[in-house]
Protein backbone atom coordinates (compact mmCIF):
# COMPACT_ATOMS: atom_id res chain seq x y z
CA UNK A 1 115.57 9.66 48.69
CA UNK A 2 113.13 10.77 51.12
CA UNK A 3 111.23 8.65 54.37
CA UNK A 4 108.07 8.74 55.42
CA UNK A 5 107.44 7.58 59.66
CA UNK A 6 104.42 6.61 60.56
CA UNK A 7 103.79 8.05 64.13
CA UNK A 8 99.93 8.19 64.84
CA UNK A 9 97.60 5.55 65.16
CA UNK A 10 95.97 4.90 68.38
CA UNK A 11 97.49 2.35 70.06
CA UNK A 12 94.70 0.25 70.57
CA UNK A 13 97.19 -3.45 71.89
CA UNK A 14 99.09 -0.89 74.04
CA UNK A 15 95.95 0.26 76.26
CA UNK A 16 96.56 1.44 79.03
CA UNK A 17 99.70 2.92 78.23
CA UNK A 18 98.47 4.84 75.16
CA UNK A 19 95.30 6.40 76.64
CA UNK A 20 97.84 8.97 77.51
CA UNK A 21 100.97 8.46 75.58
CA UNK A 22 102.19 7.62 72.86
CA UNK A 23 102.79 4.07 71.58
CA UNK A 24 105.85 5.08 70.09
CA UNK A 25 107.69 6.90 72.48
CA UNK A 26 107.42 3.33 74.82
CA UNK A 27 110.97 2.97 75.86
CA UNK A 28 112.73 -0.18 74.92
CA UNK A 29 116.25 -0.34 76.29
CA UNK A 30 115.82 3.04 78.18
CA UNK A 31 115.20 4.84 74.77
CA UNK A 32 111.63 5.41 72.97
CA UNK A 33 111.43 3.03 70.08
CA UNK A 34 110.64 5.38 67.72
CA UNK A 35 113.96 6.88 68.04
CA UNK A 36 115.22 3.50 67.46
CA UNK A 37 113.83 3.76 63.64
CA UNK A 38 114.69 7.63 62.87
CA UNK A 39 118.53 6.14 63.59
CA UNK A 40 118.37 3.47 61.47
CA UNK A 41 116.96 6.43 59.11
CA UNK A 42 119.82 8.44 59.60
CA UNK A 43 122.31 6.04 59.34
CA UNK A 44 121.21 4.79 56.02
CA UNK A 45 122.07 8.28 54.56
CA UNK A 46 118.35 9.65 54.28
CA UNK A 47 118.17 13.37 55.68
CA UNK A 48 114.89 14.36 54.64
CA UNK A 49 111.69 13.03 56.61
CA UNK A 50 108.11 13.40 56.48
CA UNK A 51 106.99 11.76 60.37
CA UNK A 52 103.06 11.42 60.12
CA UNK A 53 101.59 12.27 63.55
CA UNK A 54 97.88 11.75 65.02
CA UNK A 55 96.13 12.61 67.94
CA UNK A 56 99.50 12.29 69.79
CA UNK A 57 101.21 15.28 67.66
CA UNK A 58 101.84 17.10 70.23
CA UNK A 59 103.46 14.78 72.55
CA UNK A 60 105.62 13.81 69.64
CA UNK A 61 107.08 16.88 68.75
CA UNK A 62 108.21 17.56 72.46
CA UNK A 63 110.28 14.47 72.38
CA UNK A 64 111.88 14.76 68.73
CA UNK A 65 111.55 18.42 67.97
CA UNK A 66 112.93 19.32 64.85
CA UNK A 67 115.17 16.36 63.90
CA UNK A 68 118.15 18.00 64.50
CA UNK A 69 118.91 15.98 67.05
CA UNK A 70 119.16 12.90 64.31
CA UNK A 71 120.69 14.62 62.33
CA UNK A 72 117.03 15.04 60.32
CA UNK A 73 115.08 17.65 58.75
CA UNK A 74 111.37 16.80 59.92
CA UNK A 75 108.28 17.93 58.44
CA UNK A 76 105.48 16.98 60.62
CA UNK A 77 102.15 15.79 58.67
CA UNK A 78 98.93 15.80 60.19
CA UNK A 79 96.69 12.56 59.19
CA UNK A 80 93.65 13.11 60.85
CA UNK A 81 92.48 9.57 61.38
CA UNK A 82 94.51 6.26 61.41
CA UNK A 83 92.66 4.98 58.05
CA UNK A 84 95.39 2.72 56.78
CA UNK A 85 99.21 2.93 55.79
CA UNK A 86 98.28 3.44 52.26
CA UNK A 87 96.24 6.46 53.06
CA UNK A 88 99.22 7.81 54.93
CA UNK A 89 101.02 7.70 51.55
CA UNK A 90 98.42 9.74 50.61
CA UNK A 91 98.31 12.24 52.99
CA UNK A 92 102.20 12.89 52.65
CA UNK A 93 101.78 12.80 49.03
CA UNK A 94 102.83 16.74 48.57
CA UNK A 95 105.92 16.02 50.61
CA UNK A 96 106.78 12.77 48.65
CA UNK A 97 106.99 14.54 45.57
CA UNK A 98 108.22 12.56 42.69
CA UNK A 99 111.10 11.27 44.49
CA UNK A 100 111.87 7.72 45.84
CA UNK A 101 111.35 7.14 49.72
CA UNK A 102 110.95 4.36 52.27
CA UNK A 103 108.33 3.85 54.58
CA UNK A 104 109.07 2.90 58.31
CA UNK A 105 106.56 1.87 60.96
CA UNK A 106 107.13 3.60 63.78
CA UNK A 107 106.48 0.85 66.58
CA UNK A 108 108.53 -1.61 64.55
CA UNK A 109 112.11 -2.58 65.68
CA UNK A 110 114.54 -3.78 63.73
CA UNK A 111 118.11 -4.82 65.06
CA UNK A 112 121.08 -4.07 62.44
CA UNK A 113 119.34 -1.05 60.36
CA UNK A 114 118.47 -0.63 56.86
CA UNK A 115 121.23 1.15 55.26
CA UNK A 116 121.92 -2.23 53.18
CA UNK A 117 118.78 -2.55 51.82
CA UNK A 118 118.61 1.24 50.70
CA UNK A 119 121.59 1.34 49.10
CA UNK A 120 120.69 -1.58 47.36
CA UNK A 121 117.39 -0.35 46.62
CA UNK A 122 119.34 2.96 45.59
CA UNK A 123 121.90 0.92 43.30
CA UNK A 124 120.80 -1.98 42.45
CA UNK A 125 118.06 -3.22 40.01
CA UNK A 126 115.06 -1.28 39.99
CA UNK A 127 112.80 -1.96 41.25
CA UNK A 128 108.99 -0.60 41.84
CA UNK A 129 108.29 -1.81 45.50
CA UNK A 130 110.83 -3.80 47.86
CA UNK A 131 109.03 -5.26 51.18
CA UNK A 132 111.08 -6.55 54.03
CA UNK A 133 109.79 -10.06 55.32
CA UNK A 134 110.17 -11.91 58.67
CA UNK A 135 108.70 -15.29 59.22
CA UNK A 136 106.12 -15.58 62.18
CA UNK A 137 104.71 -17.98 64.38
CA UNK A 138 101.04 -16.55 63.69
CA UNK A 139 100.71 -14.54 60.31
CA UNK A 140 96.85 -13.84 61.14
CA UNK A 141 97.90 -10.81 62.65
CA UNK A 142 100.05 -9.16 60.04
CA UNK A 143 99.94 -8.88 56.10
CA UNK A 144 100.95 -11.78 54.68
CA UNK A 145 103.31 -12.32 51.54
CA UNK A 146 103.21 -15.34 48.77
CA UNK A 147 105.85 -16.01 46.93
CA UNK A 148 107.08 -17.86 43.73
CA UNK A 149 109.80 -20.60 43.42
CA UNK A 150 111.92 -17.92 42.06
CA UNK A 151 111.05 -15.85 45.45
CA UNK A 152 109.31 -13.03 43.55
CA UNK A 153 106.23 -11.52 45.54
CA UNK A 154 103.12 -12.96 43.85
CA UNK A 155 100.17 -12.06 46.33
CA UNK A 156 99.86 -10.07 49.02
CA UNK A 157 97.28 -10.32 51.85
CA UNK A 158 95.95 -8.32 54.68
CA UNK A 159 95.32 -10.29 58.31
CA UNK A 160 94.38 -13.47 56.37
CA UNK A 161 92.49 -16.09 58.49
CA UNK A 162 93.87 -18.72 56.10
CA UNK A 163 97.85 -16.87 55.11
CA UNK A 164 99.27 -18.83 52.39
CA UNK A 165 102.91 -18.43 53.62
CA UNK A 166 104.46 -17.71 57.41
CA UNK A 167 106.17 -14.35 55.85
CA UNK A 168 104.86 -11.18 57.37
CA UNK A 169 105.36 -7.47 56.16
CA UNK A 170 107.85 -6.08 58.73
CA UNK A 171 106.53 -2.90 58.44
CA UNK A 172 109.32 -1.25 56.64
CA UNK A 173 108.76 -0.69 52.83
CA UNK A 174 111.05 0.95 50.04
CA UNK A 175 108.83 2.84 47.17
CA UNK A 176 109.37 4.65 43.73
CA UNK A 177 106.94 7.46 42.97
CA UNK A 178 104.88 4.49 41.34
CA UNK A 179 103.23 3.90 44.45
CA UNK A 180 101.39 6.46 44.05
CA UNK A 181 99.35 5.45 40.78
CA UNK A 182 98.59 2.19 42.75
CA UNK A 183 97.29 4.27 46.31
CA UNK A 184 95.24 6.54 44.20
CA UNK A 185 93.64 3.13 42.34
CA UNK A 186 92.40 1.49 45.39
CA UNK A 187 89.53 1.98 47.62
CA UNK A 188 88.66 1.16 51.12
CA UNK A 189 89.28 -2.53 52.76
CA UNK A 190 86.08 -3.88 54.77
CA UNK A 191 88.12 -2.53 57.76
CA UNK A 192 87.37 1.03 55.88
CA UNK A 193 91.26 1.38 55.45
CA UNK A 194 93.41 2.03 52.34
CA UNK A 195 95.82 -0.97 52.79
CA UNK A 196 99.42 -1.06 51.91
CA UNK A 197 98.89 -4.65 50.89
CA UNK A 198 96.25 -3.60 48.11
CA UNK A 199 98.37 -1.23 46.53
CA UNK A 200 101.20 -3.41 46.55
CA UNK A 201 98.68 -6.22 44.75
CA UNK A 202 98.06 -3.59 42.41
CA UNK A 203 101.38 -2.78 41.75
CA UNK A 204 101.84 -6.72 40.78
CA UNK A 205 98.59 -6.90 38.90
CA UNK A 206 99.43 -4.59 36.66
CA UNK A 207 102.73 -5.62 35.78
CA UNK A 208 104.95 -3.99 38.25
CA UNK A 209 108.21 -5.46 40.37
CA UNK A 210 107.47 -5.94 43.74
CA UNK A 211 110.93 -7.35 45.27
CA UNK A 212 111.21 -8.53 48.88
CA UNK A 213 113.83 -9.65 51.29
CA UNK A 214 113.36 -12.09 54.28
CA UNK A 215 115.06 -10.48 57.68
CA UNK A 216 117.70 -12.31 58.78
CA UNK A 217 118.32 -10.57 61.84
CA UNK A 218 115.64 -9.26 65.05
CA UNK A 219 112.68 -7.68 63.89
CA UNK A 220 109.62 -7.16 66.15
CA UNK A 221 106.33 -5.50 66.04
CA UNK A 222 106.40 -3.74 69.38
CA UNK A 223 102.57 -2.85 68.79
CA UNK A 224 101.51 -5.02 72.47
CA UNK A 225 102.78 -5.88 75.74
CA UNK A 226 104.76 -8.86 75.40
CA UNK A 227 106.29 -7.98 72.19
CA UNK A 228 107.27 -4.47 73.89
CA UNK A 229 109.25 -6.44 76.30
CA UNK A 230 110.65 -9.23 74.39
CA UNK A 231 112.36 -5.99 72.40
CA UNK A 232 113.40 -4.70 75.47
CA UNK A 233 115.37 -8.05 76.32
CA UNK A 234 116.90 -8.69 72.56
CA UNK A 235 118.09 -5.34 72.93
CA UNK A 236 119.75 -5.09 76.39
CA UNK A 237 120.95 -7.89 75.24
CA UNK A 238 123.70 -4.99 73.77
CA UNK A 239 124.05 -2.58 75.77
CA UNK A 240 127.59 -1.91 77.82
CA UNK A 241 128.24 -1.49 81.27
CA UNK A 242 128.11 2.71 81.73
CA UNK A 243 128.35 3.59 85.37
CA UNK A 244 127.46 7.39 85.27
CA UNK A 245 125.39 7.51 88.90
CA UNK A 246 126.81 6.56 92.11
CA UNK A 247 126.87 2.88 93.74
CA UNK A 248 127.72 3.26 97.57
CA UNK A 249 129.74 -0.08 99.14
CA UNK A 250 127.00 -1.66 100.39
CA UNK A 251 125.24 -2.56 96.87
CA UNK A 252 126.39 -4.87 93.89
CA UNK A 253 126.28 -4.21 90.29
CA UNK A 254 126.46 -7.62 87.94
CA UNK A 255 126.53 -8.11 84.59
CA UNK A 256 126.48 -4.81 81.72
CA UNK A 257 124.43 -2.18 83.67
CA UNK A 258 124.21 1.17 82.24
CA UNK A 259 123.76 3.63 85.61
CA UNK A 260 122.57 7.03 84.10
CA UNK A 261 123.85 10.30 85.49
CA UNK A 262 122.62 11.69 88.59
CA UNK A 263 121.18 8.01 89.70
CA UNK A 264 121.11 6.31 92.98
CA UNK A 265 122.05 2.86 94.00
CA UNK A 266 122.10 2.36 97.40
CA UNK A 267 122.10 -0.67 99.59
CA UNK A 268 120.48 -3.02 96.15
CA UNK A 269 121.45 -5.90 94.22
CA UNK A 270 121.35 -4.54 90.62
CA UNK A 271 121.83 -8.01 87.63
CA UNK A 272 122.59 -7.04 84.18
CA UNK A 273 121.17 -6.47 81.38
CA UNK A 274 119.43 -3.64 82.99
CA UNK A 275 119.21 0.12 82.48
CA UNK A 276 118.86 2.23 85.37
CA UNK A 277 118.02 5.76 83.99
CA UNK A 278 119.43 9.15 84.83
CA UNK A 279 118.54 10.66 88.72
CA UNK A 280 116.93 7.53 89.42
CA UNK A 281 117.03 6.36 93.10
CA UNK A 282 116.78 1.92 94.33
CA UNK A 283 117.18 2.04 97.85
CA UNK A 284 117.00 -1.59 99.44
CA UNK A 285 116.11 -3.32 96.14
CA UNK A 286 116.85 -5.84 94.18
CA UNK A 287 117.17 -5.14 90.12
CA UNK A 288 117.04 -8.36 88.15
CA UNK A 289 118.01 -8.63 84.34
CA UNK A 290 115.95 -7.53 81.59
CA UNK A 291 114.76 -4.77 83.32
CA UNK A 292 114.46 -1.49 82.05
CA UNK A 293 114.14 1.52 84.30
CA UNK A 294 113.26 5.10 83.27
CA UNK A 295 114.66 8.64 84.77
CA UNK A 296 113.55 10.17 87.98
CA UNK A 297 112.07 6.82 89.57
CA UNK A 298 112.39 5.61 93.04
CA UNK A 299 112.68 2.04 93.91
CA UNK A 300 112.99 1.15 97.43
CA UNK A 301 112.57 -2.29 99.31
CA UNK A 302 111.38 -3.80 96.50
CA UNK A 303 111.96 -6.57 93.22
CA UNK A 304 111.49 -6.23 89.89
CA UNK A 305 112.64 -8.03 87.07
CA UNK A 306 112.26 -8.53 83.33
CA UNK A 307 109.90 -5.34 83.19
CA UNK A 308 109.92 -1.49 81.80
CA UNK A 309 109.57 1.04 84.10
CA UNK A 310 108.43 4.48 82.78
CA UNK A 311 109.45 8.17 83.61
CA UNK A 312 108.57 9.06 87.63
CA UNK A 313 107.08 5.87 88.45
CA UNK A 314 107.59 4.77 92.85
CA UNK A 315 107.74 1.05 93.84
CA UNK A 316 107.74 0.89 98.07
CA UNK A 317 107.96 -2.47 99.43
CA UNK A 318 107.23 -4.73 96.45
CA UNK A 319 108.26 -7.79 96.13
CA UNK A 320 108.39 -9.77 92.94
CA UNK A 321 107.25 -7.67 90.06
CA UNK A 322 108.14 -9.33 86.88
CA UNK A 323 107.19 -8.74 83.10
CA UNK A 324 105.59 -6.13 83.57
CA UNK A 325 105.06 -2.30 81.70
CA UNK A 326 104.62 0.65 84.35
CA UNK A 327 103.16 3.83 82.85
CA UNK A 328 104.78 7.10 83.94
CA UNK A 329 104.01 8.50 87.37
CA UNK A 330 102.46 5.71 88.36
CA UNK A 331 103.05 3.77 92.01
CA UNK A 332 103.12 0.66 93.30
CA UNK A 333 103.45 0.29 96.68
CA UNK A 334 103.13 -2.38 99.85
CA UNK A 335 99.59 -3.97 100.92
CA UNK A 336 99.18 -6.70 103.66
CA UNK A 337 98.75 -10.08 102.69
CA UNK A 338 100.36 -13.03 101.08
CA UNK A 339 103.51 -12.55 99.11
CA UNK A 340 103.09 -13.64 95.36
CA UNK A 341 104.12 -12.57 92.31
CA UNK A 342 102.38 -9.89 89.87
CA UNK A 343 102.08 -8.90 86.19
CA UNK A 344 101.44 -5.15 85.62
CA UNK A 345 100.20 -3.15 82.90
CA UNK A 346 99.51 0.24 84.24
CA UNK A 347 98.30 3.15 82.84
CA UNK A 348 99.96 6.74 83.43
CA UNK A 349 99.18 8.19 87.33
CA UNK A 350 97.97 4.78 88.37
CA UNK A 351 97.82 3.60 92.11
CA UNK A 352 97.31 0.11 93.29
CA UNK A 353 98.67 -1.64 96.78
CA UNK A 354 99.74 -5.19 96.43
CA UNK A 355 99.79 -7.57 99.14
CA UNK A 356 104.09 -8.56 99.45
């Protein structure tokens, strides 16, 4: 069995962020959440991977390299233009073969891994199609599933404005090689993409089993802001207390704090869940829970909490920065004027002054 991660895309709910990085390589919990999914891959036996990359290829393959890492063999697949999940089925077609494979979003997060549902899907009866469902507060902005009494997938639907049912693709699909049949049968959507969801109605219109299973567990689409950081929280929600940097006497670390090597805390209140990544420096600062903070940052006389912090990024004399998503190098530093409390999105190399 083979997998096929989607990795391009432009990153459109991420912007500012993904004018200049990738989406996927966001860090939830101190880690990029595309690693997230090529572990889950991993785990659930599958060696062999076919990771389809965009205009962000490049940037990609510096951070994952040759899968080795993951214990993967990558092949790296160009698609050219984001036109739908169904035409990246198509694109990786060659590399698919004949064999069976599953597909995995590459923004998507999904606590607790899918090596159940692939052995199953390995195992158990076969199936054509198996779709993983979580229920959602507003289906409009996902493909949409209907079922029958019995629970079998009649109807599928992409971004309805009226869904029949609250149960949303998750973004992570199992196939047989009869996928293909239906991807090759389908044409454009009036967004001009080949949708998943239309080859999966084909697959039921013409008689094929199209089995799903409703997640239990934490999934997440970590395609915008706010569901970037709600991930972050659910999932330093696990992490353990690693103390690999140095604390002096005059700070206090509370709660599961993972310190990475070669980090900094000095004279700062740090509450857990947080990650405080490797030679970072807070100086003076207080580090409040939820907070996720990248390597080689500096933090000093300033407050930030329930936010992600990217790679390089300086905070000077801030005070009360919460939710918020930093880009790398950016920095944030003191204005005059009346304190108050801000919500960030910043691009890469940004500069703003703050009144605090």
């Amino acid at each position: 069995m083979k997998a096929l991660v989607l990795a391009g895309g432009s990153g459109t709910r991420m912007r500012p962020i993904t004018h200049t990085s990738a989406k996927q390589l966001v860090p939830v919990a101190g880690k990029p959440v595309l690693f997230y999914g090529l572990e889950a891959i991993a785990e659930a036996g599958i060696t062999d991977v076919g990771l389809i990359v965009g205009e962000t290829a490049a940037e990609i393959a510096e951070a994952i390299g040759d899968g080795s890492r993951f214990g993967l063999r990558l092949t790296y697949i160009r698609q050219e233009r984001p036109l739908g999940l169904a035409h990246a089925v198509a694109v990786a077609r060659d590399f698919l073969a004949d064999e069976d494979f599953v597909m995995y979003l590459g923004d998507n997060f999904l606590l607790g891994g899918i090596t159940e549902v692939v052995e199953d899907f390995r195992t158990g009866a076969r199936h054509d199609a198996r779709i993983l469902l979580s229920r959602a507060a507003d289906p409009t902005a996902f493909g949409v599933a209907e079922l029958d009494g019995d629970g079998r997938v009649i109807g599928l639907e992409e971004k309805p404005r009226h869904p029949k049912s609250d149960l949303v693709l998750a973004g992570i699909y199992l196939f047989t090689p009869a996928v293909h049949e239906a991807v090759a049968s389908i044409r454009p959507s009036g967004r001009g993409e080949l949708e998943i969801t239309d080859a999966l109605q084909w697959l039921i219109d013409h008689g094929r089993s199209v089995h799903s299973s409703v997640i239990s567990g934490y999934w997440k689409d970590t395609g915008n802001v706010p569901d970037m950081l709600e991930a972050n929280r659910s999932v330093l929600e696990t992490v353990d207390a690693v103390q690999e940097g140095y604390v002096d006497g005059a700070s206090t670390v509370t709660g599961r704090v993972r310190i990475g090597a070669g980090a900094k805390i000095v004279a700062s209140h740090v509450v857990g869940p947080a990650v405080i990544g490797p030679g970072t420096e807070v100086i003076g600062s207080s580090i409040g829970p939820y907070t996720s903070v990248s390597e080689d940052c500096r933090i000093e006389d300033s407050e930030i909490s329930g936010s992600i912090v990217l790679r390089g990024c300086v905070l000077t004399g801030v005070a009360r920065i919460e939710e918020s998503l930093i880009g790398r190098d950016a920095e944030v530093r003191r204005s005059r004027g009346v304190p108050t409390v801000h919500r960030l999105v910043l691009g890469d190399n940004s500069r703003v002054q703050i009144a605090s």
